[in-house]
N, C-alpha and C. Protein backbone atom coordinates (compact mmCIF):
# COMPACT_ATOMS: atom_id res chain seq x y z
N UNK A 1 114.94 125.35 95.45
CA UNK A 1 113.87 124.54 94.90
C UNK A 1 114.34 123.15 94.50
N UNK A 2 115.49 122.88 94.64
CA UNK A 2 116.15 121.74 94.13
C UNK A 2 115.15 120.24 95.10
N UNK A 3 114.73 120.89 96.24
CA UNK A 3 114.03 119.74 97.41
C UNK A 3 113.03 119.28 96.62
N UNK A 4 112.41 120.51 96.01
CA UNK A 4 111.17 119.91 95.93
C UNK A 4 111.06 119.49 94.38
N UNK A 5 112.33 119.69 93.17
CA UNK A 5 112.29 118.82 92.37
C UNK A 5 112.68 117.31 92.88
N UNK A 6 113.61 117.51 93.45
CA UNK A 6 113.97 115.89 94.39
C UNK A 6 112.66 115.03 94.84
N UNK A 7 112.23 115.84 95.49
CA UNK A 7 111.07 114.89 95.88
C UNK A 7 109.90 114.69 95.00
N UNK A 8 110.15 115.39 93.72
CA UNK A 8 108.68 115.42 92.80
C UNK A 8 109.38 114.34 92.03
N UNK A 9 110.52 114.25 91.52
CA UNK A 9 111.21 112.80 91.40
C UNK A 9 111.20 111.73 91.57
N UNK A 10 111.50 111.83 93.15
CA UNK A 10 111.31 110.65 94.18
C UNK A 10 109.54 109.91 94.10
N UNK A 11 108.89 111.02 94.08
CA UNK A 11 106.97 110.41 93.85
C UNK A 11 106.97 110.19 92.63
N UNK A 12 107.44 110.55 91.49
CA UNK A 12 107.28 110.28 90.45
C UNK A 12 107.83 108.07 90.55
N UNK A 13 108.76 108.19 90.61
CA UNK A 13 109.59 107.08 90.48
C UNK A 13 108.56 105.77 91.38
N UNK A 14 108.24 106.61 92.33
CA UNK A 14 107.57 105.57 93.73
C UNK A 14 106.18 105.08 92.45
N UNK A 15 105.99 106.09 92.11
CA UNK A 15 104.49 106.46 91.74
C UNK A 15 104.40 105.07 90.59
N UNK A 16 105.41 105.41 89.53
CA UNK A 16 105.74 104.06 88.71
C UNK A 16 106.13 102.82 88.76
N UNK A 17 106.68 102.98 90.00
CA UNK A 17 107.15 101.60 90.55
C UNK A 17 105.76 100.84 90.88
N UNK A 18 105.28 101.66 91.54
CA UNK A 18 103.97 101.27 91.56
C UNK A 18 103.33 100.05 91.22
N UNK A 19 103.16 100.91 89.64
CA UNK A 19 102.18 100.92 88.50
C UNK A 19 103.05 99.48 87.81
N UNK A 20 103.85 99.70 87.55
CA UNK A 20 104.67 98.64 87.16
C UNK A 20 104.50 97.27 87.68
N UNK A 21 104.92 96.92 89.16
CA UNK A 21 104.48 96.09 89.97
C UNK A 21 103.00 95.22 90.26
N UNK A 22 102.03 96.58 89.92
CA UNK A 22 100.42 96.17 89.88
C UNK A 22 100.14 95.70 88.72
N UNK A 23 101.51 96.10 87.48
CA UNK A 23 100.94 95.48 86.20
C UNK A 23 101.36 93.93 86.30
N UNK A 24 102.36 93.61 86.53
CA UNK A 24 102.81 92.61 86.75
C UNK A 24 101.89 91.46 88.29
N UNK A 25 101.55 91.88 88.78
CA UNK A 25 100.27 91.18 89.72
C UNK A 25 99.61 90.84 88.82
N UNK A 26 98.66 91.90 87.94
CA UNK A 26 97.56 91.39 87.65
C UNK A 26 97.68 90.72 86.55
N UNK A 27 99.17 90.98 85.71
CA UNK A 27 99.06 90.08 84.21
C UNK A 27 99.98 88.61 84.78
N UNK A 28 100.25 88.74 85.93
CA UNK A 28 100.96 87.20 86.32
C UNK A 28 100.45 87.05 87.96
N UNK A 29 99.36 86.59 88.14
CA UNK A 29 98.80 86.50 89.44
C UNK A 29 99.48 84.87 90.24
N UNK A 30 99.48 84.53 89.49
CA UNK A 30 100.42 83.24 90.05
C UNK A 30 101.72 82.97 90.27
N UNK A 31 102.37 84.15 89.92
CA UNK A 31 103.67 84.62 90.48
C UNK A 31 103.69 84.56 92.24
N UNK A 32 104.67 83.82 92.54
CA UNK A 32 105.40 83.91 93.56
C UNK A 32 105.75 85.08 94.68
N UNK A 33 104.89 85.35 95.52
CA UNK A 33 105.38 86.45 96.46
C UNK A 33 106.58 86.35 96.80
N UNK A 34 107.38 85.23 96.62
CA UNK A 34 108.67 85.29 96.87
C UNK A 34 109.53 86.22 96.28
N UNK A 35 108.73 85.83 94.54
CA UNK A 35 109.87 86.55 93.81
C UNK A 35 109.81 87.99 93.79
N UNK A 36 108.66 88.43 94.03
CA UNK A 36 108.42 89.63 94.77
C UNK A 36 109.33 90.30 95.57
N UNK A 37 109.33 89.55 96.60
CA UNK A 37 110.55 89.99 97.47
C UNK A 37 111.47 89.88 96.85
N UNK A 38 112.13 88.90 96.47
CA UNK A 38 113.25 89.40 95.67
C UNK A 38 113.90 90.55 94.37
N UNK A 39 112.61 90.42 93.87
CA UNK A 39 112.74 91.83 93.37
C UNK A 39 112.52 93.54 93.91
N UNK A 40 111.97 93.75 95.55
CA UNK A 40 112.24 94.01 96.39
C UNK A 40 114.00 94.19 96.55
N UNK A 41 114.68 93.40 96.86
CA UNK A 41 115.65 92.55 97.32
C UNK A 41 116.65 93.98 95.73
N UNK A 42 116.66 93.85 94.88
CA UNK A 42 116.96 94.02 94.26
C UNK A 42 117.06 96.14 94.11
N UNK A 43 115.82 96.23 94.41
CA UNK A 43 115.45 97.56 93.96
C UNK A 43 115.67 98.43 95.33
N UNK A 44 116.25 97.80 96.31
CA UNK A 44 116.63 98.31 97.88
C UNK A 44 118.26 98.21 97.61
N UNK A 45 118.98 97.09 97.17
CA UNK A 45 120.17 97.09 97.12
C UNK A 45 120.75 98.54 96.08
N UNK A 46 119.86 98.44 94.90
CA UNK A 46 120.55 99.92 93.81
C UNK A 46 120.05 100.68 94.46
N UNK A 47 118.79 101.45 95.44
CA UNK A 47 118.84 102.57 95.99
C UNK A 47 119.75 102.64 97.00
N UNK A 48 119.81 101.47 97.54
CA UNK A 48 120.93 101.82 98.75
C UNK A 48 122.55 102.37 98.30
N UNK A 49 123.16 101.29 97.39
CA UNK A 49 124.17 101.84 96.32
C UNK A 49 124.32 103.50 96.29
N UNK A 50 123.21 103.90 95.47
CA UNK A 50 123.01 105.19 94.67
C UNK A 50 122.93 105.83 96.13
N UNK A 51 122.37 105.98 97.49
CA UNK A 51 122.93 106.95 98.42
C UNK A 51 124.26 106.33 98.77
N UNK A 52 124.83 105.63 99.05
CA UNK A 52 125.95 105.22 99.58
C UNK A 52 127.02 106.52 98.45
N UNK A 53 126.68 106.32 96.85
CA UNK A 53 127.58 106.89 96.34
C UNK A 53 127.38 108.64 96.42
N UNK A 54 125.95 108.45 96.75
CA UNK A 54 125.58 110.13 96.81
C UNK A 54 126.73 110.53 98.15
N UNK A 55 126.25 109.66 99.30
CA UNK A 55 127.29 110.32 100.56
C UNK A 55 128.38 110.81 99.96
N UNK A 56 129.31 109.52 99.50
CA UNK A 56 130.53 109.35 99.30
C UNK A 56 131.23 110.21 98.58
N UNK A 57 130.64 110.77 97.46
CA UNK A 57 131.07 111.78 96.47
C UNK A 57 130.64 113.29 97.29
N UNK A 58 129.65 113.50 98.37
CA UNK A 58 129.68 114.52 98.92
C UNK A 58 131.16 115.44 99.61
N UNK A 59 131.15 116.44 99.36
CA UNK A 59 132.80 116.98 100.21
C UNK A 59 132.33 117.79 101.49
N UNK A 60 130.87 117.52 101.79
CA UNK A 60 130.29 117.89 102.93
C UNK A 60 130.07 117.13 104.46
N UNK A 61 130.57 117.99 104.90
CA UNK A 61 130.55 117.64 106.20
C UNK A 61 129.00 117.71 107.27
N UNK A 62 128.84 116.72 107.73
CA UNK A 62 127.18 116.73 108.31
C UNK A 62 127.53 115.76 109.41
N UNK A 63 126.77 116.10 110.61
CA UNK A 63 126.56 115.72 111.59
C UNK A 63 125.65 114.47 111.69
N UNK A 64 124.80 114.71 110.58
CA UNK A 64 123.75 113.72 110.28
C UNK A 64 123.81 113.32 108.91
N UNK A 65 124.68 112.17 108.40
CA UNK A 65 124.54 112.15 107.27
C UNK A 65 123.46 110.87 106.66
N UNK A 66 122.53 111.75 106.04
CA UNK A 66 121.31 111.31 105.50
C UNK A 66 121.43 110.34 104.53
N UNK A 67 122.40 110.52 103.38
CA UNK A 67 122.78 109.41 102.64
C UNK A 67 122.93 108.19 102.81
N UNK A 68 124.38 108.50 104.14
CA UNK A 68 124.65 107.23 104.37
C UNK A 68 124.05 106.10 105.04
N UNK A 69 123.16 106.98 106.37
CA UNK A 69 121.44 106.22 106.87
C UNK A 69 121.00 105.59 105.55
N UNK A 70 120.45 106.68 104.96
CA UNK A 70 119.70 105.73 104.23
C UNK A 70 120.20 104.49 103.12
N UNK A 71 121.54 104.99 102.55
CA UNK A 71 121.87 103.74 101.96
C UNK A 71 122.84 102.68 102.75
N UNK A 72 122.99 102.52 103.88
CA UNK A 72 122.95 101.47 105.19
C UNK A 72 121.98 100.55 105.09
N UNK A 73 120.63 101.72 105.46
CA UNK A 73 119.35 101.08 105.62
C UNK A 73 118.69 100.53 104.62
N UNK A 74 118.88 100.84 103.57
CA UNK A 74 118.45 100.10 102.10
C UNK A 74 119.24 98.46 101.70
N UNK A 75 120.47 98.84 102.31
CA UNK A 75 121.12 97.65 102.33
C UNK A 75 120.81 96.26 103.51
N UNK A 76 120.58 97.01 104.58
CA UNK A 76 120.27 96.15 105.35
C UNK A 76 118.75 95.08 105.09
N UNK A 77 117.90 96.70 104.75
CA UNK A 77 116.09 96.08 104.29
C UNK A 77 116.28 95.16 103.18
N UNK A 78 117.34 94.96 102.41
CA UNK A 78 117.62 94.06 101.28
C UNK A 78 117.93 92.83 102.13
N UNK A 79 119.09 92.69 102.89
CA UNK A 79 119.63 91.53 103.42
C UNK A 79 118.71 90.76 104.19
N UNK A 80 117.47 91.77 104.94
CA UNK A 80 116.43 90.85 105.54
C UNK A 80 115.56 90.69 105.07
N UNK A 81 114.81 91.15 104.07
CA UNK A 81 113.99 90.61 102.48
C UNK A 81 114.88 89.32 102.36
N UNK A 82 116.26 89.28 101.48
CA UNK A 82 116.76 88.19 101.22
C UNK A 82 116.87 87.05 102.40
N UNK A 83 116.86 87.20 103.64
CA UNK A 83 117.01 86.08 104.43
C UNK A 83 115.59 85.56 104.82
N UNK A 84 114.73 86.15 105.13
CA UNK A 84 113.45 85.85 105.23
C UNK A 84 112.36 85.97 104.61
N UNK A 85 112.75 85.52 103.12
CA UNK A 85 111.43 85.98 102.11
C UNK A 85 110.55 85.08 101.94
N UNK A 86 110.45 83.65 102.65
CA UNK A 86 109.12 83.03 102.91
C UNK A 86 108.74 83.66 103.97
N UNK A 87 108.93 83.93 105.29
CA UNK A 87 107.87 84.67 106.06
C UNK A 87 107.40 86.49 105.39
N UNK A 88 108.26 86.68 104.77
CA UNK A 88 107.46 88.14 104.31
C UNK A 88 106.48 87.72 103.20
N UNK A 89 107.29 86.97 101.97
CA UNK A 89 106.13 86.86 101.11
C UNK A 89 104.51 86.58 102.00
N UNK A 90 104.53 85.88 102.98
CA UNK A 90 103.63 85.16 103.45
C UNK A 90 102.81 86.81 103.85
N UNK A 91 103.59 87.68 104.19
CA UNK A 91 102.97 88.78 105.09
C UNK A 91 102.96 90.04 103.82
N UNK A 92 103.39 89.43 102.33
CA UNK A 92 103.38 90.68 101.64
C UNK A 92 101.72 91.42 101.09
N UNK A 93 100.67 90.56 100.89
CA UNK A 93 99.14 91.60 101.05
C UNK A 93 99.29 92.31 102.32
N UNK A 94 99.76 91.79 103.50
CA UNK A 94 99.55 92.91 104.61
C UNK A 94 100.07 94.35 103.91
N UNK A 95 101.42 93.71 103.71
CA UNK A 95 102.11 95.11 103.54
C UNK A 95 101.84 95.89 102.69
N UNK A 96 101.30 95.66 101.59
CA UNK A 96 101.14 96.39 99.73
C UNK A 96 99.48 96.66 100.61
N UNK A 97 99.02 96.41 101.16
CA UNK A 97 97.42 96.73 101.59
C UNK A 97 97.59 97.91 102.76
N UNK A 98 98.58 97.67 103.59
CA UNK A 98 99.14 98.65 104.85
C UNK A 98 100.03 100.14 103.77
N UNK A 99 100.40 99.81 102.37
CA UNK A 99 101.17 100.62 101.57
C UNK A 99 100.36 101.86 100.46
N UNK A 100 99.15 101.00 101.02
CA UNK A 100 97.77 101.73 99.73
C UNK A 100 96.85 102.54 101.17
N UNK A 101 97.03 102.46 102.33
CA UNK A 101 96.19 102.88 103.08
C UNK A 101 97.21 104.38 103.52
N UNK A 102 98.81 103.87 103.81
CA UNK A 102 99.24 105.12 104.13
C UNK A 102 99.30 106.23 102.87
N UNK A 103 99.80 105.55 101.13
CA UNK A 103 99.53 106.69 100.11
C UNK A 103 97.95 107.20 99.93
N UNK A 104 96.80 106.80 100.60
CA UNK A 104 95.43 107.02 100.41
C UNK A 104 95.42 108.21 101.41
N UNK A 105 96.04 108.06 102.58
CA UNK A 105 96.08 108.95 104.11
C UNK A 105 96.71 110.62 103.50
N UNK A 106 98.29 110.03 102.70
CA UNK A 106 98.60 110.92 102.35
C UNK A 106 98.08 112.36 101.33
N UNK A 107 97.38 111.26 100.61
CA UNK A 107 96.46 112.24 99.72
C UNK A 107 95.61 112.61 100.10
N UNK A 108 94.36 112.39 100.93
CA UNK A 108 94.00 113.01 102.08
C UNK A 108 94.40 113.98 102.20
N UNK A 109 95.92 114.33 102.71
CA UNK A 109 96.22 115.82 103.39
C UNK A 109 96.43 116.42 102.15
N UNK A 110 96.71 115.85 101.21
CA UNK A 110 97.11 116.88 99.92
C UNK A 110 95.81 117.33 99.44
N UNK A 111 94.31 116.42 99.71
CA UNK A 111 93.66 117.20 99.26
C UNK A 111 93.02 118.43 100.18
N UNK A 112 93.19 118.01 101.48
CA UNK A 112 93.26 119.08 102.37
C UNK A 112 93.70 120.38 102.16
N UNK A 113 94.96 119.84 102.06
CA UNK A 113 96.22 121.39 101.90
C UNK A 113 95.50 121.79 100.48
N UNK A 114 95.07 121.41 99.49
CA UNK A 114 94.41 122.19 97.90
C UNK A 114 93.22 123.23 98.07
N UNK A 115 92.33 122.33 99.19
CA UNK A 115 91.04 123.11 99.94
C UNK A 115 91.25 124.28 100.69
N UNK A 116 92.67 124.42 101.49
CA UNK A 116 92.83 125.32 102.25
C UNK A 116 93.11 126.44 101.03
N UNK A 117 94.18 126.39 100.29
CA UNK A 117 94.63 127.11 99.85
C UNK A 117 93.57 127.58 98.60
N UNK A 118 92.59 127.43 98.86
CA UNK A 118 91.36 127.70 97.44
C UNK A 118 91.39 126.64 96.27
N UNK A 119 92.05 126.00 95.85
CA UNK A 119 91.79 125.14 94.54
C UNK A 119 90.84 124.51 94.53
N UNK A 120 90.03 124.83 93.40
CA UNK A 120 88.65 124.08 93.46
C UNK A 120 88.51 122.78 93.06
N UNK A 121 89.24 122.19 92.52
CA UNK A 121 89.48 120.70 92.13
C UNK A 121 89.99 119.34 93.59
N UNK A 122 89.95 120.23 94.76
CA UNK A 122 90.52 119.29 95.83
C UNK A 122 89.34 118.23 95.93
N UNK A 123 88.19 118.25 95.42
CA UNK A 123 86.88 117.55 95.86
C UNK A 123 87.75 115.70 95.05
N UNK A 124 88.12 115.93 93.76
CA UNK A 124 88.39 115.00 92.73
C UNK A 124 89.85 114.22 93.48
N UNK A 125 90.84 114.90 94.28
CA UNK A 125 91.84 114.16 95.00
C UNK A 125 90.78 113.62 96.53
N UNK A 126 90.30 114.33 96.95
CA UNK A 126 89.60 113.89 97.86
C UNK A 126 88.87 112.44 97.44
N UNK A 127 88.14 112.18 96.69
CA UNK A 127 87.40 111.04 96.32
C UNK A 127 88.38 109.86 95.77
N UNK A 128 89.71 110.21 95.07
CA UNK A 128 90.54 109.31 94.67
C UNK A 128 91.28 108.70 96.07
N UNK A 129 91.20 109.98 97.09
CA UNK A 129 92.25 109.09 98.46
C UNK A 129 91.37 107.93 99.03
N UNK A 130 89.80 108.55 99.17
CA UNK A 130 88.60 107.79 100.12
C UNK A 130 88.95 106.39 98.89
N UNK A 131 88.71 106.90 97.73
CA UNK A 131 88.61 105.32 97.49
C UNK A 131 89.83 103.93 97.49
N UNK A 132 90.56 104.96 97.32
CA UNK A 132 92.29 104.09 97.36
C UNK A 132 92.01 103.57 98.57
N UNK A 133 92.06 104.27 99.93
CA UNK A 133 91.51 103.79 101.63
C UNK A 133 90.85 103.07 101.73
N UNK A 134 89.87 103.07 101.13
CA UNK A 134 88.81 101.71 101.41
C UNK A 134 89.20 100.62 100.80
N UNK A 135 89.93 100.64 99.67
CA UNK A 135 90.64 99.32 99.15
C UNK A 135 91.81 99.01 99.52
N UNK A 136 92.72 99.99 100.17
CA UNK A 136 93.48 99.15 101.38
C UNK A 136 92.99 98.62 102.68
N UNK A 137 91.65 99.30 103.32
CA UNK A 137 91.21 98.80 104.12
C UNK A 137 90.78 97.24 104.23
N UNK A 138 89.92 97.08 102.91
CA UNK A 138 89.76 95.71 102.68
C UNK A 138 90.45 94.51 102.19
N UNK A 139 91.93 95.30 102.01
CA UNK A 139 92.76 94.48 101.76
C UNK A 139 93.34 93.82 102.85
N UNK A 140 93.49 94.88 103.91
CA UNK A 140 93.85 94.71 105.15
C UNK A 140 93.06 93.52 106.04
N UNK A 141 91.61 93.68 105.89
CA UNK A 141 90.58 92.93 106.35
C UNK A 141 90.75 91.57 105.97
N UNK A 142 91.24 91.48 104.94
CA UNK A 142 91.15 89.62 104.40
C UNK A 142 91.88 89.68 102.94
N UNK A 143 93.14 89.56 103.54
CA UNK A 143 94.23 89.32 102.49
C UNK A 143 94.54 88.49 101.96
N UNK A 144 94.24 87.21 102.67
CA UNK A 144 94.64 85.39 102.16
C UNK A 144 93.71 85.03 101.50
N UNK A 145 92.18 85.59 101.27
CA UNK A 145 91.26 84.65 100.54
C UNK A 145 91.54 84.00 99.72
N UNK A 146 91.83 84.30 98.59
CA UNK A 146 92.34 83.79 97.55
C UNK A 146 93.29 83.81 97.20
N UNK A 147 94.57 83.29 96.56
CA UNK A 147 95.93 83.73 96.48
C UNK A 147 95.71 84.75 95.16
N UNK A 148 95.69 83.88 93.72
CA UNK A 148 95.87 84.43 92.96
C UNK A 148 94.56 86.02 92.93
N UNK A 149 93.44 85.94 93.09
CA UNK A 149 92.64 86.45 93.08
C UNK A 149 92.95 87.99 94.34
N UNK A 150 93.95 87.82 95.24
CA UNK A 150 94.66 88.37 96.63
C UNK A 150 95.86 89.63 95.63
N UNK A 151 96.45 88.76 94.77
CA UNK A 151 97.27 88.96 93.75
C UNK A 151 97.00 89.75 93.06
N UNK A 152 95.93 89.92 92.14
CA UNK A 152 94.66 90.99 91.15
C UNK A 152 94.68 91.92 91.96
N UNK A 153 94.18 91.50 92.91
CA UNK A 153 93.62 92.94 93.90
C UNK A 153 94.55 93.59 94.13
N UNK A 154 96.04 93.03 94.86
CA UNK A 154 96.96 94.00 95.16
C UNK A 154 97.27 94.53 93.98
N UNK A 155 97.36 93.84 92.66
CA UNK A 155 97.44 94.75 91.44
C UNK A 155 96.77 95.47 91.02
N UNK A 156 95.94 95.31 91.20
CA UNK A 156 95.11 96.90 90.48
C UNK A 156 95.31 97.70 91.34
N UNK A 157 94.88 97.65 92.68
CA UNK A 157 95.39 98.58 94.05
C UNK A 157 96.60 99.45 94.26
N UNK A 158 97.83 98.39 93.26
CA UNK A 158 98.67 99.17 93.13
C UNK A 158 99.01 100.29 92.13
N UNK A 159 98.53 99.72 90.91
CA UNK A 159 98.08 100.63 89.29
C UNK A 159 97.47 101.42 90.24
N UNK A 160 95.88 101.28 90.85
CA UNK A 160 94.90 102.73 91.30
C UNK A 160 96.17 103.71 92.07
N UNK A 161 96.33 103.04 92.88
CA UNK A 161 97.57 103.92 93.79
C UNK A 161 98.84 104.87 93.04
N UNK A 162 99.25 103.93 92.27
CA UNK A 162 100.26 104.59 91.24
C UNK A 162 100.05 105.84 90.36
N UNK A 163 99.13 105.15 89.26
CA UNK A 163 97.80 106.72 89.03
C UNK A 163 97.09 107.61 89.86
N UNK A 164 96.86 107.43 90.61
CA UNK A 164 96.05 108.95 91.32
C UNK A 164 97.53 109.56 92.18
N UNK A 165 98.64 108.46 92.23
CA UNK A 165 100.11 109.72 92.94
C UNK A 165 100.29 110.13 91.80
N UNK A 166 100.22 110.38 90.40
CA UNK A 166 100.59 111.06 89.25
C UNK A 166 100.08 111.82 88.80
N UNK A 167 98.94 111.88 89.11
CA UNK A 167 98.15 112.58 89.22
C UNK A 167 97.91 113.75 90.12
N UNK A 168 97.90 113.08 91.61
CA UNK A 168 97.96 114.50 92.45
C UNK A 168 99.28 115.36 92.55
N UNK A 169 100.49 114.39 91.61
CA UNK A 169 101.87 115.29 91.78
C UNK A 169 101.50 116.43 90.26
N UNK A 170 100.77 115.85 89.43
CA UNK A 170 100.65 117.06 88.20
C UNK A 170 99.95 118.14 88.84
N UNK A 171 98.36 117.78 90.33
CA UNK A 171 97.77 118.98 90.54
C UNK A 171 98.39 119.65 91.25
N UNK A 172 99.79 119.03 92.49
CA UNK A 172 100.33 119.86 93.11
C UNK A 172 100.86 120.62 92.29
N UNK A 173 101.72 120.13 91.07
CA UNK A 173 102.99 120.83 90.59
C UNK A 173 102.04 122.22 90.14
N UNK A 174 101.30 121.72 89.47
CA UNK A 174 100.58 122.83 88.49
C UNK A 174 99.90 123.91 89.54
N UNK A 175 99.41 123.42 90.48
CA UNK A 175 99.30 124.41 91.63
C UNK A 175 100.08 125.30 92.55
N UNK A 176 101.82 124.62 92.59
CA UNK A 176 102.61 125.22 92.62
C UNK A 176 103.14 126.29 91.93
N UNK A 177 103.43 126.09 90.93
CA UNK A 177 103.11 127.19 89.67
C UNK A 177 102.78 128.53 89.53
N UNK A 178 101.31 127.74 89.63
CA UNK A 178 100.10 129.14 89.90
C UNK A 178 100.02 129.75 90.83
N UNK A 179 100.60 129.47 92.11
CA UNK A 179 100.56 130.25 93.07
C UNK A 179 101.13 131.58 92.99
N UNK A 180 100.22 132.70 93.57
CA UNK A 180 100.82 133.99 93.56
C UNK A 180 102.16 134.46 94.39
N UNK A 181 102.75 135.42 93.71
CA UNK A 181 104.43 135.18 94.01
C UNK A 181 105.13 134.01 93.44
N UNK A 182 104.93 133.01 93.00
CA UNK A 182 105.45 132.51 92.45
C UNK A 182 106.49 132.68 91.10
N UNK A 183 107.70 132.57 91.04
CA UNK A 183 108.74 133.26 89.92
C UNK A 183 108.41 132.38 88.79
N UNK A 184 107.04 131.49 88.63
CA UNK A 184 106.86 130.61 87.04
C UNK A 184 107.31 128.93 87.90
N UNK A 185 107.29 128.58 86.85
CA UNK A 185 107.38 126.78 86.74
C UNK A 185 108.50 126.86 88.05
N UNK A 186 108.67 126.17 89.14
CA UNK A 186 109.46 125.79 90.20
C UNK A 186 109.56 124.07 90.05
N UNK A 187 108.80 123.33 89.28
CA UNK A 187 108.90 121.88 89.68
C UNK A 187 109.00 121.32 88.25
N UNK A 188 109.58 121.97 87.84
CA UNK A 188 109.43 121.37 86.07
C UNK A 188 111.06 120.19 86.00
C-alpha cells in the first residue's frame, strides 16, 4: 500500500501547489508570467534533486530506473523554463488552462470509477469535473483578453482545481476504506 500512500501524497502536494499559485494570481494579478516560470524553474529543480537523491540512495538494481528519468527530466524542464521564459510566459494561460482541462478529465474518471463501484455521492465529483472543464475550456478559447483579468481567471481556476483534487482524494480515500475486504484505513 505504500503506492498508493505515495501517490495520495503526490495529489495532495499537486493539489496545494495548486491552490497556492491561484492564490497568488488572484491576490497579485499583475505579476509577471515570467516570474511564474521562474518559480516553476525552481519547484522542478528541488523535485528533480529529491528523485536524483531518491535513485541514488536506492541499493536497487532496475532496468528502468524511474528516479533517475524523472529527476533528469525535472532538471532538464527547469533548464528550458529558465532559457525560454519569455516565450513560455507568453504561452503560460495555454498551459494552466490545458492543466485545468486534463485535472477536470481526470476527475471525470474518478467520478466514473465511484458510480461503478456504487457510491452514491459520484453525482457531486461529477458536477465539480464538468465545471472545472468548462473553465479550462474557456480558458483555452481566449486566454490573452485581458492580462491581468487572464491572471484572476487562471487563479481562481487554479484554487477551483486545487479544491475539488482535495476533495475527490478525501472521497477516494474514504471510499477506499470502506470498501469491503478492506483491512481498515489503507491511505491514512
Amino acid at each position: 500500500m505504500n503506492f498508493l500512500k505515495d501517490a495520495k501524497v503526490s495529489a495532495i502536494a499537486s493539489a496545494v501547489l495548486c491552490i497556492v499559485l491561484g492564490l497568488l494570481f488572484v491576490l497579485f494579478p499583475t505579476v509577471s508570467a515570467k516570474l511564474v516560470c521562474y518559480i516553476l524553474v525552481g519547484v522542478f529543480i528541488i523535485a528533480g534533486v529529491r528523485f536524483l537523491m531518491l535513485y541514488f540512495r536506492s541499493r536497487l538494481l532496475s532496468f528502468f530506473p524511474t528516479d533517475l528519468l524523472l529527476g533528469l527530466l525535472m532538471l532538464a524542464l527547469s533548464l528550458v523554463l529558465l532559457l525560454e521564459a519569455n516565450r513560455i510566459a507568453a504561452l503560460l494561460p495555454v498551459i494552466l488552462g490545458a492543466t485545468i482541462v486534463v485535472s477536470s478529465f481526470i476527475k471525470l474518471c474518478h467520478a466514473f470509477e465511484l458510480k461503478r463501484v456504487g457510491w452514491r455521492g459520484w453525482v457531486s465529483m461529477l458536477v465539480f469535473a464538468l465545471i472545472g472543464l468548462v473553465f479550462g475550456i474557456l480558458m483555452l478559447i481566449n486566454p490573452f483578453k485581458v492580462a491581468a483579468t487572464v491572471m484572476i481567471l487562471i487563479g481562481a481556476g487554479l484554487i477551483y482545481s486545487g479544491i475539488t483534487d482535495l476533495i475527490a482524494i478525501l472521497f477516494i480515500s474514504r471510499q477506499l476504506r470502506n470498501m469491503p475486504g478492506s483491512d481498515g484505513p489503507t491511505l491514512r
